[in-house]
Protein backbone atom coordinates (compact mmCIF):
# COMPACT_ATOMS: atom_id res chain seq x y z
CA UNK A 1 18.72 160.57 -79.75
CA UNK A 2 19.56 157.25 -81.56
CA UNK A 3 21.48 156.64 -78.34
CA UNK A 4 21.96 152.46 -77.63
CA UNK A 5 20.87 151.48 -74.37
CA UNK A 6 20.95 147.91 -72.66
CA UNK A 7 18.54 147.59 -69.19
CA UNK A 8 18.81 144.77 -67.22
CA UNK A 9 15.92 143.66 -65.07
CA UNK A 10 13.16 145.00 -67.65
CA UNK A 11 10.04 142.78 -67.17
CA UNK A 12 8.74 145.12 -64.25
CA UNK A 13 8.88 147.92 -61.81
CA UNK A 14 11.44 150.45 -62.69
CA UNK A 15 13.42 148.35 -65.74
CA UNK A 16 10.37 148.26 -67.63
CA UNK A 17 9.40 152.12 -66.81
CA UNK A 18 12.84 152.84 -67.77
CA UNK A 19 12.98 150.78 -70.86
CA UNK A 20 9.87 152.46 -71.84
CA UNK A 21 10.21 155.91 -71.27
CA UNK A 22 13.80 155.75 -73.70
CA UNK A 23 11.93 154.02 -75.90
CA UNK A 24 9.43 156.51 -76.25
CA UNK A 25 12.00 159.31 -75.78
CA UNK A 26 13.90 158.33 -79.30
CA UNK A 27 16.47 155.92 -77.47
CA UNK A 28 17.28 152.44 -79.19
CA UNK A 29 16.58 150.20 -76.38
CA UNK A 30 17.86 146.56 -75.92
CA UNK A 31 16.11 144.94 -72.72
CA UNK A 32 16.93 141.75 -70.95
CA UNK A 33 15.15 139.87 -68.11
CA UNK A 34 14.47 136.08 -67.35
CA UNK A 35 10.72 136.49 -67.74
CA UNK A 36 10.74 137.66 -71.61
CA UNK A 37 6.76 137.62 -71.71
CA UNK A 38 6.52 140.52 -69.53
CA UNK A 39 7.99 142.96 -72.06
CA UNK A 40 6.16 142.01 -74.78
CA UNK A 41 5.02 145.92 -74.19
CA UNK A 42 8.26 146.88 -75.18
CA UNK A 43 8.83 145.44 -77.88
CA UNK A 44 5.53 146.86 -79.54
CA UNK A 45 7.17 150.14 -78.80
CA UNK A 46 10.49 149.09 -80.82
CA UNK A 47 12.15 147.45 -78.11
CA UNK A 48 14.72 144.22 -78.51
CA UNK A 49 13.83 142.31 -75.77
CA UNK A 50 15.91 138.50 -74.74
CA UNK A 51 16.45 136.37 -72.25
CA UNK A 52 18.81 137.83 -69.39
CA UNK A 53 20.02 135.90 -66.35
CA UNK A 54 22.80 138.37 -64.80
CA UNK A 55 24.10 135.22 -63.09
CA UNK A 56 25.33 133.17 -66.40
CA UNK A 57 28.14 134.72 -67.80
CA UNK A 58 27.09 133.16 -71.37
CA UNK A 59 23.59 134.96 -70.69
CA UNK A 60 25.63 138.43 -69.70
CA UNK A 61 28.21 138.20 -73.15
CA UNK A 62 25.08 136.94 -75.48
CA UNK A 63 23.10 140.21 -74.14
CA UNK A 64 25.97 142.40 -75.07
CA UNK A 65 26.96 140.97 -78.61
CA UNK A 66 23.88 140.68 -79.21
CA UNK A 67 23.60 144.88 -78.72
CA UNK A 68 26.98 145.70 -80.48
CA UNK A 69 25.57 143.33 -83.59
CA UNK A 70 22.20 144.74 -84.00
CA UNK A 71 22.98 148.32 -82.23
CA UNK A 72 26.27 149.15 -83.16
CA UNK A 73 27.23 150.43 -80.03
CA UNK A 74 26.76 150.54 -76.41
CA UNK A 75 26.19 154.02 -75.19
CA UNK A 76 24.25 153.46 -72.20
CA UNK A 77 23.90 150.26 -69.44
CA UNK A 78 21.49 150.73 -66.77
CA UNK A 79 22.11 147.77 -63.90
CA UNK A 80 18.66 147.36 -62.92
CA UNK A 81 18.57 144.22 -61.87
CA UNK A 82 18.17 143.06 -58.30
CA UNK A 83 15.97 141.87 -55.69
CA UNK A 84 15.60 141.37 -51.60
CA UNK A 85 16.75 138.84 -49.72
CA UNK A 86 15.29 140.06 -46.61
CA UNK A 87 15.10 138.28 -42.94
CA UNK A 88 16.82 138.36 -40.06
CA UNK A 89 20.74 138.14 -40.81
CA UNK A 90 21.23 135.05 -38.23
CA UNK A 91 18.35 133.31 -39.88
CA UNK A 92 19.37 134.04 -43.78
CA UNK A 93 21.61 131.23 -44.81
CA UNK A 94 24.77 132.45 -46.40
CA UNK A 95 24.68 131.13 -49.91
CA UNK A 96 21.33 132.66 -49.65
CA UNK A 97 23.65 136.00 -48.33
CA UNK A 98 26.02 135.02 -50.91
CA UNK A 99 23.74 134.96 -53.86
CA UNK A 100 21.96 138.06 -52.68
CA UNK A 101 25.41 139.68 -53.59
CA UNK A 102 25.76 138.26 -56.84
CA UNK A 103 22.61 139.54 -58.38
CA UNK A 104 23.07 142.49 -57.01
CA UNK A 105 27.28 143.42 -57.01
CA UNK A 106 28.85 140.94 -58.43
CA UNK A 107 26.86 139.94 -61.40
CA UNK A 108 26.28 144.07 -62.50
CA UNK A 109 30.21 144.06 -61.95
CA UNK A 110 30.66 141.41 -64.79
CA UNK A 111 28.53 143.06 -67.31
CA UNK A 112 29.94 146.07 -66.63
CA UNK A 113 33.78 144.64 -67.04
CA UNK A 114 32.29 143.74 -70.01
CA UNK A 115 31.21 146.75 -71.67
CA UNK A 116 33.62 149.13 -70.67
CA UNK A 117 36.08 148.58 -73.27
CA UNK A 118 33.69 149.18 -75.85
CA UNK A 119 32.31 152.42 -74.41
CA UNK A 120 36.14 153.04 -73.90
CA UNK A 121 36.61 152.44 -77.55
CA UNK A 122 33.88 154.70 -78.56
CA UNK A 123 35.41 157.67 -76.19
CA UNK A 124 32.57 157.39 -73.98
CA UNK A 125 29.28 156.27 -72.51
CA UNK A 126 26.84 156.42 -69.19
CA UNK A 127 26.69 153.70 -66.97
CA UNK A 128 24.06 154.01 -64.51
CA UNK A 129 23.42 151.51 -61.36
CA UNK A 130 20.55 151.46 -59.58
CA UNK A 131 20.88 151.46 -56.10
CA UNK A 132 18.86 152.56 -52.86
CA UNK A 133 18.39 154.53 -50.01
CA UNK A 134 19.07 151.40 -48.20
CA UNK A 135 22.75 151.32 -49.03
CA UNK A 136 22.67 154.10 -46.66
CA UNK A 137 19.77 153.86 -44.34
CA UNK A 138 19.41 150.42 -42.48
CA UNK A 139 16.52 148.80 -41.63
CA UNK A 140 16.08 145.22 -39.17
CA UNK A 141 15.83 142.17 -41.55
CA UNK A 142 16.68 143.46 -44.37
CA UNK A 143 20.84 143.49 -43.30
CA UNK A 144 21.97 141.24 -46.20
CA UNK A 145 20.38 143.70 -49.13
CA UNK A 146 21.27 147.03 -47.15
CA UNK A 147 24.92 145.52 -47.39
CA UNK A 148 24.76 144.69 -50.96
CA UNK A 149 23.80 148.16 -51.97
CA UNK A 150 25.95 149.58 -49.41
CA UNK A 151 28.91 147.88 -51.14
CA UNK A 152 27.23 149.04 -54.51
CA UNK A 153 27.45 152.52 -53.15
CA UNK A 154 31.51 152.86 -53.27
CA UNK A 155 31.58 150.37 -55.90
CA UNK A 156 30.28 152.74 -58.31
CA UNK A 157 32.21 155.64 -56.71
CA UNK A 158 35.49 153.82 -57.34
CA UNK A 159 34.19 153.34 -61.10
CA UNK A 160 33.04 156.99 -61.46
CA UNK A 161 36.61 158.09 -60.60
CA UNK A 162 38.00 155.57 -62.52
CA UNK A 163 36.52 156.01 -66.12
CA UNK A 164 35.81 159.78 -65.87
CA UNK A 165 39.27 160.08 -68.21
CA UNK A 166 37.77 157.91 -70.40
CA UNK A 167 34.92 159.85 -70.83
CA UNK A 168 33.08 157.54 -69.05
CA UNK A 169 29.98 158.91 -66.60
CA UNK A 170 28.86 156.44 -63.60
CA UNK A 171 26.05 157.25 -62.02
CA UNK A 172 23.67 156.05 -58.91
CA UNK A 173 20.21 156.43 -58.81
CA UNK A 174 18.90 155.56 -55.44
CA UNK A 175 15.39 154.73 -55.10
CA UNK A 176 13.46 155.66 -51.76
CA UNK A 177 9.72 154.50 -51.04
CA UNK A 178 8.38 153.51 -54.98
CA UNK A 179 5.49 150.99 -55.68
CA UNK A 180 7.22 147.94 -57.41
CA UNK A 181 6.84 144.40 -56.96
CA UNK A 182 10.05 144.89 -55.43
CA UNK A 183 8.40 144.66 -52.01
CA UNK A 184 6.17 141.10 -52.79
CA UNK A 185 9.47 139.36 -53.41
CA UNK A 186 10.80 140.92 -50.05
CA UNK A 187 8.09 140.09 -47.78
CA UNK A 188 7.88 136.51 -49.40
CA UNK A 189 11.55 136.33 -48.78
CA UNK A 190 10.76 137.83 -45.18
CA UNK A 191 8.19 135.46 -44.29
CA UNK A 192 10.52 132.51 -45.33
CA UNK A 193 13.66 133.03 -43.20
CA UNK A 194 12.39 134.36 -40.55
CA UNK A 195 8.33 133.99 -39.89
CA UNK A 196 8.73 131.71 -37.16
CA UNK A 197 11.28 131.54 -34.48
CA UNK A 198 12.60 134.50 -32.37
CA UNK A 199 12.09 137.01 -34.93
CA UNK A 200 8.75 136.37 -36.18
CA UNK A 201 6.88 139.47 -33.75
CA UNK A 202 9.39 141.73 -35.36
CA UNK A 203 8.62 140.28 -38.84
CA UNK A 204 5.03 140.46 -38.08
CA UNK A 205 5.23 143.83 -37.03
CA UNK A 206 7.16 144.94 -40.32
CA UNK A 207 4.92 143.31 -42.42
CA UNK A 208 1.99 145.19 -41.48
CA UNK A 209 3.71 148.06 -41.51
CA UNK A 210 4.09 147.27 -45.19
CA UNK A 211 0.91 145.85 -45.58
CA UNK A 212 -0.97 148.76 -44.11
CA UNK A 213 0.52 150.96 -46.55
CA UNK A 214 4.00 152.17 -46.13
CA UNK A 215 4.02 152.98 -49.62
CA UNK A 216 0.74 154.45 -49.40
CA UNK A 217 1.12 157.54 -51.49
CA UNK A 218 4.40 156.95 -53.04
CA UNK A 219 5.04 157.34 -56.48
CA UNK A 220 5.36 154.33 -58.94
CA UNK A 221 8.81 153.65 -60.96
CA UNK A 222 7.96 156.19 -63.47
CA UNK A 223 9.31 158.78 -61.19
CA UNK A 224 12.49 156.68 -61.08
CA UNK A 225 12.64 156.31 -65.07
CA UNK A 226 11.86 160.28 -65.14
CA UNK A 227 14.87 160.63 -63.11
CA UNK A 228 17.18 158.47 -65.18
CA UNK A 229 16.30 160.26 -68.36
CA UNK A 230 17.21 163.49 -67.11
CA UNK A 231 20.40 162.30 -65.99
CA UNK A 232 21.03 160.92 -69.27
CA UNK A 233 20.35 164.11 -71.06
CA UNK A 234 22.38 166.29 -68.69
CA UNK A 235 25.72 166.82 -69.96
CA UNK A 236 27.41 166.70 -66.28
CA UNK A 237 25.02 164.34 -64.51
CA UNK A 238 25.46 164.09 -60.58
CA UNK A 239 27.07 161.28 -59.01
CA UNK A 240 23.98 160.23 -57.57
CA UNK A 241 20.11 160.88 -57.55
CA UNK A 242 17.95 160.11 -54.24
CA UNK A 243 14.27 159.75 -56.01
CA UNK A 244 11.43 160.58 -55.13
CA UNK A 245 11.82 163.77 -53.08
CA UNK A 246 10.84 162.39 -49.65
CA UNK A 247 14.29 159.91 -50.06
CA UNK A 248 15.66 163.48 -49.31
CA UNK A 249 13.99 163.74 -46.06
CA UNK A 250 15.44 160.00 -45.42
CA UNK A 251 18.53 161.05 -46.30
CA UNK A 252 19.18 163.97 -44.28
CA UNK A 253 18.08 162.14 -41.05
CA UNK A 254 20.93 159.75 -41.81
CA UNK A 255 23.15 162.49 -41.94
CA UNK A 256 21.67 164.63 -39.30
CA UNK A 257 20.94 162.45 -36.32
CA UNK A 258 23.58 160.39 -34.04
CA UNK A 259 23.21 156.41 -34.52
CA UNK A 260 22.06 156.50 -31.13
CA UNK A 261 18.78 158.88 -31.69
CA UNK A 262 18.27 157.06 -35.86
CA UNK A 263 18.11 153.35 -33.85
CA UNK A 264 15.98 154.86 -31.20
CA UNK A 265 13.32 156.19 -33.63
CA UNK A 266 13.47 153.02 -35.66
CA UNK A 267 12.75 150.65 -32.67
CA UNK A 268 10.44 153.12 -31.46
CA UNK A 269 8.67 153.15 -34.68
CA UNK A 270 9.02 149.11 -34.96
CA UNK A 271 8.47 148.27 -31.35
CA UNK A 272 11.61 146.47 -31.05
């Protein structure tokens, strides 16, 4: 392959999967996260790992010269990077809203302004953003991060169409129910904004849900990082990939039922 690839987000869940199934696969693989001891993994398998914060622009144009100098060339970024700032959207307090869209649009949007004229200048390259299921499908307290991957959503379709005559693929990979730390940070985030006050039952309710095993069953990011390399070795990738196979079945209830029935089945489910 000898293909250069920069992940964001690669000290856990599916960054690190990611970063180490290219690395493994024969891609060169540059990985970035603010907790640098948890890839230590990576870079035992030939990995360069560094310091990332996607919210510094110096931290975003070191990561990226620091690829072109030791790479050569940036053939693949995966926007990885993200988290959940979940609770009840009157309890969340916008700069809390506000940042939850900068990690997860805005800040991928910089890096990505960023390398685009050097995959431009190389007559092409694969950028691939991880979304979710949940820019589609909305759940109660979680309204801020549904709307940031929402907006992600026809972000990256506007980019797709965009740099396709550049060569350029865009793709979205959009994660259903996958064991990740993902949902600790959530739940702590949950808990925070809106444990107490006229939303805690519901946020009781959900968190037990969770707790009891929501995930029970589900794959772990692995499946997520199988998906992403077989995007990147098809030669027409699809705009987007619902993983695992039961974000399907998500899926096509969204698009099946009326918002009437979906929110009845929801509450029903949530007893709200």
């Amino acid at each position: 392959m000898n293909k250069t690839v920069l992940v964001t987000g690669a000290s856990a869940g599916i960054g690190y999967a990611t970063a180490e199934l290219l690395l493994r696969s024969g891609y060169k693989v540059f990985a970035g996260a603010r907790r640098v001891e948890k890839m230590r993994g990576l870079e035992a398998l030939g990995g360069r790992t560094f310091r990332l914060d996607v919210t510094e622009e110096l931290s975003l144009k070191s990561a990226l010269d620091e690829v072109l100098k030791d790479g050569g060339r940036l053939d693949v970024l995966i926007n990885n990077a993200g988290y959940g700032a979940h609770g009840a959207v009157e309890d969340v307090p916008l700069d809390e809203a506000r940042r939850q869209f900068e990690v997860n649009l805005f800040s991928l949007a910089r890096l990505t302004q960023l390398a685009l004229p050097h995959m431009r200048g190389a007559g092409g390259g694969t950028i691939i953003n991880i979304s979710s299921i949940a820019g589609k499908v909305t759940m109660p307290t979680g309204g801020w991060y549904h709307a940031s991957k929402h907006a992600l959503e026809a972000y990256s379709d506007a980019l797709r169409l965009e740099t396709a005559q550049f060569g350029i693929k865009v793709v979205l990979i959009e994660p259903g129910p996958i064991r990740t730390e993902w949902d600790n940070t959530a739940l702590v985030n949950l808990e925070k904004y809106s444990g107490s006050g006229v939303y805690a039952p519901l946020v009781k309710r959900i968190t037990e849900k969770f707790r009891a095993g929501y995930r029970a069953g589900a794959p772990g990011p692995e499946a997520v990082a199988a998906v992403i390399l077989k995007a990147l070795r098809s030669s027409s990738p699809a705009a987007r990939y619902p993983v695992p196979f039961s974000a399907r079945g998500i899926l096509l209830l969204k698009w099946l039922l009326p918002d009437a029935l979906l929110d009845w089945g929801i509450r029903r489910v949530l007893k709200a």
